[in-house]
PDB file of N, CA and C in Angstrom:
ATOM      1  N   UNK A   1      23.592  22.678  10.596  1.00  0.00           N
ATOM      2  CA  UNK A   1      22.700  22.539   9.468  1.00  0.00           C
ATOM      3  C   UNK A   1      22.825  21.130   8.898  1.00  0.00           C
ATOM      4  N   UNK A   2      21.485  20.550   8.613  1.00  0.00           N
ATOM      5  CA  UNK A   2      21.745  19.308   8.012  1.00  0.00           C
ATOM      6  C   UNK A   2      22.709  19.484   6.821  1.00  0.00           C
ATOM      7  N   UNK A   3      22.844  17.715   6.121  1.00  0.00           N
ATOM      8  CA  UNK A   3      23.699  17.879   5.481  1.00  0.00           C
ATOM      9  C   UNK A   3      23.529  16.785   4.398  1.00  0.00           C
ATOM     10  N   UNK A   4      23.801  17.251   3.210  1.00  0.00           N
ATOM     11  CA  UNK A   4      23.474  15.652   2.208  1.00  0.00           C
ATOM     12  C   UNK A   4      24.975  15.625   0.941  1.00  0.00           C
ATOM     13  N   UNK A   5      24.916  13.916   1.542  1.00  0.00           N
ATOM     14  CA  UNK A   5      25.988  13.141   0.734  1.00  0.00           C
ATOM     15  C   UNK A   5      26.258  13.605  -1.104  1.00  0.00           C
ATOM     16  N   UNK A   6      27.313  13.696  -1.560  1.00  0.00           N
ATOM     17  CA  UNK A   6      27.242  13.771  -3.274  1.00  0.00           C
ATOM     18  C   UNK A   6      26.545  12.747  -3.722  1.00  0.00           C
ATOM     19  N   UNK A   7      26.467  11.398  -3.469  1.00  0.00           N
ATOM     20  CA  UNK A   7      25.536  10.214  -3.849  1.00  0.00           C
ATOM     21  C   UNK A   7      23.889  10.940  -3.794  1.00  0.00           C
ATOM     22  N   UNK A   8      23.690  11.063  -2.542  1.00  0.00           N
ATOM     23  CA  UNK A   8      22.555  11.955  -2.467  1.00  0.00           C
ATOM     24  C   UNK A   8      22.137  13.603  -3.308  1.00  0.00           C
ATOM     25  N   UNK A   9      23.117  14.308  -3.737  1.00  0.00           N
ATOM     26  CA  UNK A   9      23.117  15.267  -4.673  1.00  0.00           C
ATOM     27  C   UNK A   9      22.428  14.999  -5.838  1.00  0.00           C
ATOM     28  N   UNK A  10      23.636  14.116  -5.923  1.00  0.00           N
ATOM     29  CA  UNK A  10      23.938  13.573  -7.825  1.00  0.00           C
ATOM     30  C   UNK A  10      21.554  12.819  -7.509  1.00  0.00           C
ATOM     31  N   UNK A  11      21.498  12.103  -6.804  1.00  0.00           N
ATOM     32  CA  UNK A  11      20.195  11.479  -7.224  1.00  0.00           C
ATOM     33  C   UNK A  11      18.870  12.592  -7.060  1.00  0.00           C
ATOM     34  N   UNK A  12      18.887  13.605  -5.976  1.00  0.00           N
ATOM     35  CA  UNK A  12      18.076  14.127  -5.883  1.00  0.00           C
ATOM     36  C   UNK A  12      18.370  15.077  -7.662  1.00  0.00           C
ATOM     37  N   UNK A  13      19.431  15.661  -7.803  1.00  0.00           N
ATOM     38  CA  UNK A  13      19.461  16.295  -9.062  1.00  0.00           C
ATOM     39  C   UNK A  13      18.776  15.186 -10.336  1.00  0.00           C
ATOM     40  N   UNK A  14      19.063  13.900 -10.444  1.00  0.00           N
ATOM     41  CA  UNK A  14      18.475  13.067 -11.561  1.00  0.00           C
ATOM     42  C   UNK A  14      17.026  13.225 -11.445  1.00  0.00           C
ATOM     43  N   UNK A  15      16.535  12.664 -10.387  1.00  0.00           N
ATOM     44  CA  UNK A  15      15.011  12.883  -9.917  1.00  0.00           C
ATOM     45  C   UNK A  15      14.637  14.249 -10.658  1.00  0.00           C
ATOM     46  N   UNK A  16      14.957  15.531  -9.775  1.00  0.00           N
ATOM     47  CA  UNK A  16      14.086  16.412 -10.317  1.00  0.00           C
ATOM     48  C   UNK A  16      14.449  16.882 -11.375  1.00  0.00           C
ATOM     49  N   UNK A  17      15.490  16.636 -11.898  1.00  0.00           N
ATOM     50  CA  UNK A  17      15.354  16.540 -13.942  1.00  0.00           C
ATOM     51  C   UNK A  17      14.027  15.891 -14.300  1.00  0.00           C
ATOM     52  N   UNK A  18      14.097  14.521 -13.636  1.00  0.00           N
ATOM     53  CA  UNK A  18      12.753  13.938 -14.603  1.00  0.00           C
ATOM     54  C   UNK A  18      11.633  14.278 -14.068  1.00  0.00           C
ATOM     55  N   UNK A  19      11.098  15.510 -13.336  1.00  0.00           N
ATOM     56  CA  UNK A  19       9.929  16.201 -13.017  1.00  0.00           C
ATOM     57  C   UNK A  19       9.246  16.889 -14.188  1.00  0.00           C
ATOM     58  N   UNK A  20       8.175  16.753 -14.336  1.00  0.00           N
ATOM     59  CA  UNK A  20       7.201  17.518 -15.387  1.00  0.00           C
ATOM     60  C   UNK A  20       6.868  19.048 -15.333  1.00  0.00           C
ATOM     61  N   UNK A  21       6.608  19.017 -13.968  1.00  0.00           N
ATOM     62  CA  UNK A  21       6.147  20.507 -13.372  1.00  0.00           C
ATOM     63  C   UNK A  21       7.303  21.110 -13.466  1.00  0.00           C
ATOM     64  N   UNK A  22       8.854  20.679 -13.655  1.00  0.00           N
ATOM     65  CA  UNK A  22       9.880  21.258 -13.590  1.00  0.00           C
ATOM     66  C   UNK A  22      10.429  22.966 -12.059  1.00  0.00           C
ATOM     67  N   UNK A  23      10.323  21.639 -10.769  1.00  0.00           N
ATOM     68  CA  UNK A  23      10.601  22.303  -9.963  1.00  0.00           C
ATOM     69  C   UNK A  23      12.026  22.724  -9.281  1.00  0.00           C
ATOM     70  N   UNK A  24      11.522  23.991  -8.906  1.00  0.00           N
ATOM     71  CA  UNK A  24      13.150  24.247  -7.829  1.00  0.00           C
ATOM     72  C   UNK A  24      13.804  24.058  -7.160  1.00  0.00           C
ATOM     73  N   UNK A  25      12.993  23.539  -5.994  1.00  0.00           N
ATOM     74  CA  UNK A  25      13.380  23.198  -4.972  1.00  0.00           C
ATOM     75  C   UNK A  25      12.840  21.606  -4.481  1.00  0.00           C
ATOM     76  N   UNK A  26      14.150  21.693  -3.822  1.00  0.00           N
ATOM     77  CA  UNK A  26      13.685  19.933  -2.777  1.00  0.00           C
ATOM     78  C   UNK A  26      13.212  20.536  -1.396  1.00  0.00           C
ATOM     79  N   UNK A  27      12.164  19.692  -0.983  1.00  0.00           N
ATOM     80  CA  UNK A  27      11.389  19.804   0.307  1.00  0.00           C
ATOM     81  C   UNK A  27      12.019  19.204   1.332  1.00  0.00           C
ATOM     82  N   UNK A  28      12.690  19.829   2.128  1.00  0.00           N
ATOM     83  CA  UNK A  28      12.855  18.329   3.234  1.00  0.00           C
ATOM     84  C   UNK A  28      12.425  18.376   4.554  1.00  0.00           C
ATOM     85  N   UNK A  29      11.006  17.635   4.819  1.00  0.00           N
ATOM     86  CA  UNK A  29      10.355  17.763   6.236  1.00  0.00           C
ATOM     87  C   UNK A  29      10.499  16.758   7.253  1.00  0.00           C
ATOM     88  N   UNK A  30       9.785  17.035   8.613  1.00  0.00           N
ATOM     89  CA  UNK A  30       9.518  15.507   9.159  1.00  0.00           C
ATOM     90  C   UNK A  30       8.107  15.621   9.732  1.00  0.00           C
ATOM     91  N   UNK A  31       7.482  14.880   9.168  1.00  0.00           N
ATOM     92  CA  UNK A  31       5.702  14.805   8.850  1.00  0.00           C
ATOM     93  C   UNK A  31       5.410  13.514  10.111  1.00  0.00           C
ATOM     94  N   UNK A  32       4.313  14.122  11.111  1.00  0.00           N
ATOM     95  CA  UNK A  32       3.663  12.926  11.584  1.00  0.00           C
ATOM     96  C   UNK A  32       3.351  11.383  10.902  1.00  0.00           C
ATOM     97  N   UNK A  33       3.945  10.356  11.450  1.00  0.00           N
ATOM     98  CA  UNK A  33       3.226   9.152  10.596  1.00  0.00           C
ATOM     99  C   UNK A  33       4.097   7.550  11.410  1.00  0.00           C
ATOM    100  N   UNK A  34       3.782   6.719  10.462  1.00  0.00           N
ATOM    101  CA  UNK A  34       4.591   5.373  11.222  1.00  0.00           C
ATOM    102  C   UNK A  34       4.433   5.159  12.780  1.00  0.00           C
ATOM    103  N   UNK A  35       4.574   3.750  13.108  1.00  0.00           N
ATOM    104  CA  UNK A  35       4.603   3.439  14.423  1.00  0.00           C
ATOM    105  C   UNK A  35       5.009   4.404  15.588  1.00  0.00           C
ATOM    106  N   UNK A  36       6.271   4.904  15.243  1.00  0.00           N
ATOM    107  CA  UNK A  36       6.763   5.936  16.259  1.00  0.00           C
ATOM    108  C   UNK A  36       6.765   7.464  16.170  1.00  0.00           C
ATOM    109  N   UNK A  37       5.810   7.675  15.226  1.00  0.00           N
ATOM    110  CA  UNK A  37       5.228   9.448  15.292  1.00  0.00           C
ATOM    111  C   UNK A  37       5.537  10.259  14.310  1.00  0.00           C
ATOM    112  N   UNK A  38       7.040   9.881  13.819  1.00  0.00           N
ATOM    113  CA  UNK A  38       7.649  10.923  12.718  1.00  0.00           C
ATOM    114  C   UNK A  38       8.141   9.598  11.470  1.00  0.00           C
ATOM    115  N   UNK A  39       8.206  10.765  10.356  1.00  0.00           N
ATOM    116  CA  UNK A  39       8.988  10.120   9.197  1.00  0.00           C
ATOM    117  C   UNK A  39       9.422  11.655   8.400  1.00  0.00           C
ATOM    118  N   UNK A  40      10.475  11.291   7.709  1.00  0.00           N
ATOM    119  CA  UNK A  40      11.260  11.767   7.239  1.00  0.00           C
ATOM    120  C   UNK A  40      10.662  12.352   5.155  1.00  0.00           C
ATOM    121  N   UNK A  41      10.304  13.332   4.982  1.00  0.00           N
ATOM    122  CA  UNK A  41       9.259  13.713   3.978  1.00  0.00           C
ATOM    123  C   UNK A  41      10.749  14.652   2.846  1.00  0.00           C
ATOM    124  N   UNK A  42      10.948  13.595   1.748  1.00  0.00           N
ATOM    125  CA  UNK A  42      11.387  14.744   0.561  1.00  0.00           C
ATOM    126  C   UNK A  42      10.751  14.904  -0.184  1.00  0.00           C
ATOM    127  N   UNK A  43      10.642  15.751  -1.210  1.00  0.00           N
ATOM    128  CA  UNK A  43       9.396  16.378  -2.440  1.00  0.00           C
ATOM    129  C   UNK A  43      10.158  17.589  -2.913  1.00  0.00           C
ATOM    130  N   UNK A  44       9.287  17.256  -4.304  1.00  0.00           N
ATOM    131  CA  UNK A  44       9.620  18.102  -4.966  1.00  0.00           C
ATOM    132  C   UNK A  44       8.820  19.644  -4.973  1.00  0.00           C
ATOM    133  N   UNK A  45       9.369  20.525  -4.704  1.00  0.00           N
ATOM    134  CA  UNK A  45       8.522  22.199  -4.656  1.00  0.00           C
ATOM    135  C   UNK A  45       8.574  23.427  -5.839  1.00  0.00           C
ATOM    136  N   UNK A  46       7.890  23.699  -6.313  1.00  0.00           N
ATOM    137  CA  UNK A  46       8.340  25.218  -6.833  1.00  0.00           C
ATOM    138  C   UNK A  46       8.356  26.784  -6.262  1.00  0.00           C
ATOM    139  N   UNK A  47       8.417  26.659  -5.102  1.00  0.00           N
ATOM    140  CA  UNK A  47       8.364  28.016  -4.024  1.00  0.00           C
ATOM    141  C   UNK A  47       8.685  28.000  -2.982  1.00  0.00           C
ATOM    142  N   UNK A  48       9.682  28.749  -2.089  1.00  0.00           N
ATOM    143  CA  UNK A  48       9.677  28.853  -0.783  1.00  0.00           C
ATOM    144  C   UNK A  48       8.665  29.131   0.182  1.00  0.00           C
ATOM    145  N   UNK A  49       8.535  29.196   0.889  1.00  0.00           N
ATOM    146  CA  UNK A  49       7.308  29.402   1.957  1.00  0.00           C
ATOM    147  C   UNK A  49       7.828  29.850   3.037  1.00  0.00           C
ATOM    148  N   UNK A  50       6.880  31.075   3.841  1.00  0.00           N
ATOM    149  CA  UNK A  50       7.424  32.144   4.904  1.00  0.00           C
ATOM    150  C   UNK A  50       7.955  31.048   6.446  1.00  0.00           C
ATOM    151  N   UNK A  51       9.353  31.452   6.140  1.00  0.00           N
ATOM    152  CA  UNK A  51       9.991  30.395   7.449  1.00  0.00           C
ATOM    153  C   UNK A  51      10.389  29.680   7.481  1.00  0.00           C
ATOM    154  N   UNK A  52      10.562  29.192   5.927  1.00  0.00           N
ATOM    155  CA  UNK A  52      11.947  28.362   5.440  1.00  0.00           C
ATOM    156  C   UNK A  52      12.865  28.965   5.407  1.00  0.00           C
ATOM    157  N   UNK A  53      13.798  28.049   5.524  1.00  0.00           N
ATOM    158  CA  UNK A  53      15.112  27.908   5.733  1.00  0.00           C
ATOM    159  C   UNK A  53      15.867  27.527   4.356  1.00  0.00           C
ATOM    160  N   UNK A  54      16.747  27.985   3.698  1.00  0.00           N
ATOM    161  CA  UNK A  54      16.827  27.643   2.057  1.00  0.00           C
ATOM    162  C   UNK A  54      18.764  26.918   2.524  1.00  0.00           C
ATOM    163  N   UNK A  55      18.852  26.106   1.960  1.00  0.00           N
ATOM    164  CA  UNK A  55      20.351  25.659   1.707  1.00  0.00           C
ATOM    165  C   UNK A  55      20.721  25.370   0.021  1.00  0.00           C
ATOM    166  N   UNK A  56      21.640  25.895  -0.106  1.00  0.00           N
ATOM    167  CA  UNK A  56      21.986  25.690  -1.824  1.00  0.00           C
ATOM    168  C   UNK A  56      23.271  24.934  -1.543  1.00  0.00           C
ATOM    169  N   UNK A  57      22.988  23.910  -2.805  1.00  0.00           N
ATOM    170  CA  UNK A  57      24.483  22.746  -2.683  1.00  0.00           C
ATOM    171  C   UNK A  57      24.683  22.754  -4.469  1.00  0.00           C
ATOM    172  N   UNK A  58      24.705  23.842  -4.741  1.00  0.00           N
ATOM    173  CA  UNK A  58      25.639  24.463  -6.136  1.00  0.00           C
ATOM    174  C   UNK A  58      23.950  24.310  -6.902  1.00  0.00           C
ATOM    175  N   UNK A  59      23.624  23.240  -8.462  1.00  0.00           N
ATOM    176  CA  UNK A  59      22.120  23.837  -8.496  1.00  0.00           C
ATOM    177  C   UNK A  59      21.080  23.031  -7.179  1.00  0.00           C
ATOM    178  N   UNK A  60      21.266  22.706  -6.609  1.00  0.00           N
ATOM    179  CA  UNK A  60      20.850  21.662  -5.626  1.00  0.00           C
ATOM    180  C   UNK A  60      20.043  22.748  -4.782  1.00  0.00           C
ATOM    181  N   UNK A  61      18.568  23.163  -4.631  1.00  0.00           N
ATOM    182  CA  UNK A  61      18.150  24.130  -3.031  1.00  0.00           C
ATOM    183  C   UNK A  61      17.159  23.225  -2.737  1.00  0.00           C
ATOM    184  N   UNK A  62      17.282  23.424  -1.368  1.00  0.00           N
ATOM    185  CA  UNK A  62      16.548  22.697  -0.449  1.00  0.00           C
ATOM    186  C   UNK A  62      15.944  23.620   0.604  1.00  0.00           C
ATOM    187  N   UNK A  63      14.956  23.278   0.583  1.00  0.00           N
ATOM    188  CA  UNK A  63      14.149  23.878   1.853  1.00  0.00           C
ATOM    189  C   UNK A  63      13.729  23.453   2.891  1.00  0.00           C
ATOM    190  N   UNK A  64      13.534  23.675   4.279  1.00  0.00           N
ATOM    191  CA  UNK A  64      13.290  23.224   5.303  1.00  0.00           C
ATOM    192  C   UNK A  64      12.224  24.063   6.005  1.00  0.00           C
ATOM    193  N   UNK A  65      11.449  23.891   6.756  1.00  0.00           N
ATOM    194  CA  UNK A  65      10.743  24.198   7.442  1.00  0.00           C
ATOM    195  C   UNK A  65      10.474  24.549   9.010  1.00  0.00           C
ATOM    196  N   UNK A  66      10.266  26.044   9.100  1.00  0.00           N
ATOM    197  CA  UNK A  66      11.434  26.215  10.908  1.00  0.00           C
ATOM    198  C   UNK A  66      10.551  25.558  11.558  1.00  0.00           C
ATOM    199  N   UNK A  67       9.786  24.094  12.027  1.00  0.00           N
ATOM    200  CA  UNK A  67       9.462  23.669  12.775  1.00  0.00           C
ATOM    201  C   UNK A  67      10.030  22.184  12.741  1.00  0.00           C
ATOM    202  N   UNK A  68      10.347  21.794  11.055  1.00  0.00           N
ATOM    203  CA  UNK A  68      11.525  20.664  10.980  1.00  0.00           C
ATOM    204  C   UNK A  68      12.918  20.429  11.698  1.00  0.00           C
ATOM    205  N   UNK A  69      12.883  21.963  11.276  1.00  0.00           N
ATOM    206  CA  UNK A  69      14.653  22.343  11.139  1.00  0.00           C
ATOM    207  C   UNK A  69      15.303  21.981  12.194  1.00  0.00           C
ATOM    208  N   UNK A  70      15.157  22.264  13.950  1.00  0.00           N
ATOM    209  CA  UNK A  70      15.699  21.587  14.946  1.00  0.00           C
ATOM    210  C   UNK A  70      15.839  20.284  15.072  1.00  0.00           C
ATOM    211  N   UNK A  71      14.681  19.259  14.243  1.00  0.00           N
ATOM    212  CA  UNK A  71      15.070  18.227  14.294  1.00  0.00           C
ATOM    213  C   UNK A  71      15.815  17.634  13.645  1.00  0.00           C
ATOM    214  N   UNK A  72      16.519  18.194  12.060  1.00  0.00           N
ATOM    215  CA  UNK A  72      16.755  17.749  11.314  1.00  0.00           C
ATOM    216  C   UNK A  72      18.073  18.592  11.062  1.00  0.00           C
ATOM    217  N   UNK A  73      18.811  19.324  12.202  1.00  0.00           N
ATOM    218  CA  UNK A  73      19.991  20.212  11.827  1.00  0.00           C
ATOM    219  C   UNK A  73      21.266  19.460  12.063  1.00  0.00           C
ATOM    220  N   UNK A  74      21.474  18.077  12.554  1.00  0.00           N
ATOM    221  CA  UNK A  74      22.428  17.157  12.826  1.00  0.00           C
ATOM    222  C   UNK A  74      21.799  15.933  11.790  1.00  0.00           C
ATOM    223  N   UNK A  75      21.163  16.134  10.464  1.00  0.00           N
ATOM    224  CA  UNK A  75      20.775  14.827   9.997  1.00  0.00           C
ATOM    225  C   UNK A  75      21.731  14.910   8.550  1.00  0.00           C
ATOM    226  N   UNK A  76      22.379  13.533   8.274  1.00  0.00           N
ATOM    227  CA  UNK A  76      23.117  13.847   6.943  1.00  0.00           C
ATOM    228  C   UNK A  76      21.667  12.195   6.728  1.00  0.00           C
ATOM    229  N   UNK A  77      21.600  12.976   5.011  1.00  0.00           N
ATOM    230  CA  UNK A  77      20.964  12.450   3.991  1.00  0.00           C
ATOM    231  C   UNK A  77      22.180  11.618   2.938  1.00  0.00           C
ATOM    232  N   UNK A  78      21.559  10.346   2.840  1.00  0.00           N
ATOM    233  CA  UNK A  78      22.821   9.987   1.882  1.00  0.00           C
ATOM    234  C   UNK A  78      22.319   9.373   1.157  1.00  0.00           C
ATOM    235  N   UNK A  79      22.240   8.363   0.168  1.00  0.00           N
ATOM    236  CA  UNK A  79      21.569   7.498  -0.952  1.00  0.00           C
ATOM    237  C   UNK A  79      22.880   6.139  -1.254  1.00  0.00           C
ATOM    238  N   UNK A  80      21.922   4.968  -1.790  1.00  0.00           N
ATOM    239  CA  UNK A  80      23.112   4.330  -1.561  1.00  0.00           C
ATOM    240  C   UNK A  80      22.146   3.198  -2.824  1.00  0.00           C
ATOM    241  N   UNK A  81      22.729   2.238  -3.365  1.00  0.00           N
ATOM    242  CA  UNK A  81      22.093   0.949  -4.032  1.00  0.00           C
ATOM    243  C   UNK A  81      22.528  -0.468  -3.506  1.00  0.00           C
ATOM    244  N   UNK A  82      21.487  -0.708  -3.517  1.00  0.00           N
ATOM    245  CA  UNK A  82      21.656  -2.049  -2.870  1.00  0.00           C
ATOM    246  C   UNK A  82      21.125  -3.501  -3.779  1.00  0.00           C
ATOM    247  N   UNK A  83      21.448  -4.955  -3.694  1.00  0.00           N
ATOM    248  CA  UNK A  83      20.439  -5.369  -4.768  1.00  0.00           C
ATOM    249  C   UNK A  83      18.852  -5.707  -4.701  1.00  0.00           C
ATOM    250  N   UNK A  84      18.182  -5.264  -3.847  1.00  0.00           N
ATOM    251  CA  UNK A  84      17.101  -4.642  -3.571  1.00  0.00           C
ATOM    252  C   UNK A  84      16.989  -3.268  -4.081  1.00  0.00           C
ATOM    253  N   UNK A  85      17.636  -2.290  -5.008  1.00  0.00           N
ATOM    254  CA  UNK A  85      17.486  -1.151  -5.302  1.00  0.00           C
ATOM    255  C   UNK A  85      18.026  -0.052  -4.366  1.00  0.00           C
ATOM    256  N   UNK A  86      17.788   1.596  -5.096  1.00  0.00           N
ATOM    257  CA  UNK A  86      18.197   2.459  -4.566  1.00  0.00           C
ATOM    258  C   UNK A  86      17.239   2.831  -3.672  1.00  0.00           C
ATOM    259  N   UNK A  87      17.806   3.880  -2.761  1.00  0.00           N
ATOM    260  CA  UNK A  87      17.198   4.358  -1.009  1.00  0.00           C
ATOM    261  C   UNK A  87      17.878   5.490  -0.548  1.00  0.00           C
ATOM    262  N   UNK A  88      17.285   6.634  -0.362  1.00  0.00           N
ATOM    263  CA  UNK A  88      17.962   7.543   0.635  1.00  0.00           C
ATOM    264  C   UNK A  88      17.830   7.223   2.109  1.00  0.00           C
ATOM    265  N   UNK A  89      19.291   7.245   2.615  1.00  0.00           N
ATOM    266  CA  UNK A  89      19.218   6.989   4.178  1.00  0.00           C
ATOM    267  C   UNK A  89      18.975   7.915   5.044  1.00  0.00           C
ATOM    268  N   UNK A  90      18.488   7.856   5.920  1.00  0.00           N
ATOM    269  CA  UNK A  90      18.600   9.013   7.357  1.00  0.00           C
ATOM    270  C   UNK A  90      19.078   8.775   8.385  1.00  0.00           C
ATOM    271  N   UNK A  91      20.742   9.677   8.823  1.00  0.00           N
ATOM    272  CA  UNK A  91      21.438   9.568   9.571  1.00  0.00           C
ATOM    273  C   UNK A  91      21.000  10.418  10.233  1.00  0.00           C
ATOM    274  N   UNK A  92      20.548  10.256  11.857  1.00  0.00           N
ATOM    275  CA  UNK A  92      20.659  11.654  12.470  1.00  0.00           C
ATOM    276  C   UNK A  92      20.622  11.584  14.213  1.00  0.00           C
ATOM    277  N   UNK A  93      22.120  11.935  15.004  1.00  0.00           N
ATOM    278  CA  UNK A  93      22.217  11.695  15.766  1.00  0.00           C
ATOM    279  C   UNK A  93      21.196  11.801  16.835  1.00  0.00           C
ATOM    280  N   UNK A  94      19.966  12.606  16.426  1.00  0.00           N
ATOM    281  CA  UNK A  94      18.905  12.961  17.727  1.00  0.00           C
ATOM    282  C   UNK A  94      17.926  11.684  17.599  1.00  0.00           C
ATOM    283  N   UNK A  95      17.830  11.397  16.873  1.00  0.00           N
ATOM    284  CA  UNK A  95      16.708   9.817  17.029  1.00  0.00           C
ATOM    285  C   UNK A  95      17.243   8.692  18.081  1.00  0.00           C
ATOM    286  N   UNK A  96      16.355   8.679  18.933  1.00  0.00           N
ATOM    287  CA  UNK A  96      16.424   8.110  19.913  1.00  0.00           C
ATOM    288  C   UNK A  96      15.892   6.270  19.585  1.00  0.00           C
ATOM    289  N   UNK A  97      15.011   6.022  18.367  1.00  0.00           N
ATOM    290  CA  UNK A  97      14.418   5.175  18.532  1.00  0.00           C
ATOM    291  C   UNK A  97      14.229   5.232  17.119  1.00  0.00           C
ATOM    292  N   UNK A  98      14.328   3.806  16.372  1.00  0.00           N
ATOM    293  CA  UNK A  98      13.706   3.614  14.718  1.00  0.00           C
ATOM    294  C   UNK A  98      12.961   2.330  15.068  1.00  0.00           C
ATOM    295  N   UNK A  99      11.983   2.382  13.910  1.00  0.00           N
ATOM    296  CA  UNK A  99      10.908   1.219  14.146  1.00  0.00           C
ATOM    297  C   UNK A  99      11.812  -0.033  13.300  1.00  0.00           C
ATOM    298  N   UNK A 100      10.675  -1.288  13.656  1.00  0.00           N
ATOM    299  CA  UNK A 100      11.550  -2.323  12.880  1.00  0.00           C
ATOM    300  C   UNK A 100      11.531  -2.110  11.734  1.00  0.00           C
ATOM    301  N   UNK A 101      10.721  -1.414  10.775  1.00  0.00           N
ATOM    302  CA  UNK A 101      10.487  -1.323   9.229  1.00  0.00           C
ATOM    303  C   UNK A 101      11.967  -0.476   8.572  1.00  0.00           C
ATOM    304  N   UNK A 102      12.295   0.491  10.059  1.00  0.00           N
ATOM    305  CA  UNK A 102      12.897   1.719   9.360  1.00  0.00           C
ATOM    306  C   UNK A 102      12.428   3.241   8.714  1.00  0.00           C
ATOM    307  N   UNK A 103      11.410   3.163   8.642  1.00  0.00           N
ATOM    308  CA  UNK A 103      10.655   4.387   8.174  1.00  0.00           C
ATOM    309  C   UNK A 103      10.349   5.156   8.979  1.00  0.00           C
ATOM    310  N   UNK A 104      10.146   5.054  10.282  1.00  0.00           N
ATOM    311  CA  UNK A 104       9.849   5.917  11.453  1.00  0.00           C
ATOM    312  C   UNK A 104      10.683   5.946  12.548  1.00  0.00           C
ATOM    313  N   UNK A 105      10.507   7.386  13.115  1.00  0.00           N
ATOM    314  CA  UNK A 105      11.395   7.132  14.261  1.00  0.00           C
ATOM    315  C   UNK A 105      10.894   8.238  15.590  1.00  0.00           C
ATOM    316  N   UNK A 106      11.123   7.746  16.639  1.00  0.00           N
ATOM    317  CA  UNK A 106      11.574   9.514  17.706  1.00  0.00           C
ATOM    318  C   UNK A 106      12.559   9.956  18.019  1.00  0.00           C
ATOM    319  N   UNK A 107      12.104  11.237  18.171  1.00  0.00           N
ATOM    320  CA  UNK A 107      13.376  11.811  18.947  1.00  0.00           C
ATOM    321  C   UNK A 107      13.127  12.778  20.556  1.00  0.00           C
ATOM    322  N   UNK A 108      14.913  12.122  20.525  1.00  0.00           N
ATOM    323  CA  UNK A 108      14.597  12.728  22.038  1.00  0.00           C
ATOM    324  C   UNK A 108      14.392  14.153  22.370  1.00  0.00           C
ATOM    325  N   UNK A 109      13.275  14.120  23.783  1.00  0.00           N
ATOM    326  CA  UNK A 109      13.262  15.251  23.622  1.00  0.00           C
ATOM    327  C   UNK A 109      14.352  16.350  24.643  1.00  0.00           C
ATOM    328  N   UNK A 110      14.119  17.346  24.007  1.00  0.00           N
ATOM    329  CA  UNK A 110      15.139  18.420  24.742  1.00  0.00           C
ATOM    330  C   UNK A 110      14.651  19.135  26.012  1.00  0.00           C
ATOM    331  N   UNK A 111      15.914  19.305  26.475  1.00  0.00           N
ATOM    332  CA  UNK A 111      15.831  19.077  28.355  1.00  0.00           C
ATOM    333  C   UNK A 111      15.692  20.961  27.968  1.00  0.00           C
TER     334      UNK A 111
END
């Protein structure tokens, strides 16, 4: 099961404090897009949806999506500041390939 850093906790929890709609859950997908096909999608949700996958990290739930989820079950999420500002990273041993920007990537596929 993926996995996310306390740096990454602590910010996704600040974030959806300052939500209006005051939601439950964090989204975490990987959505067609960028040079190399995929990118990496968090958001904010108020509902599960049939075939998620729910992980709780104390008030922290996250949801996944069972067509994400294989790609994203070896990925740790972490957050970090830099002096260019803050960024969540994506570690995840199945990406075979990241673009020069960083925002996109593939993965390999399974034999």
């Amino acid at each position: 099961m993926f996995q996310v850093s306390p740096a990454a906790q602590k910010e996704l929890q600040r974030l959806q404090q300052r939500q209006t709609s005051n939601p439950n859950y964090v989204r975490l997908s990987i959505k067609a897009g960028g040079c190399l096909g995929k990118i990496y999608d968090l958001r904010f949700d108020s509902s599960p949806q049939p075939g998620d996958q729910q992980v709780d990290l104390g008030p922290l739930r996250i949801l996944c999506d069972s067509t994400s989820l294989p790609e994203v079950e070896t990925l740790l999420i972490d957050y970090s500041e830099d002096l260019m500002g803050g960024g969540f990273r994506f570690e995840n041993p199945k990406v075979e390939q990241t673009c020069g920007c960083g925002n996109s990537f593939a993965i390999a596929p399974v034999d």
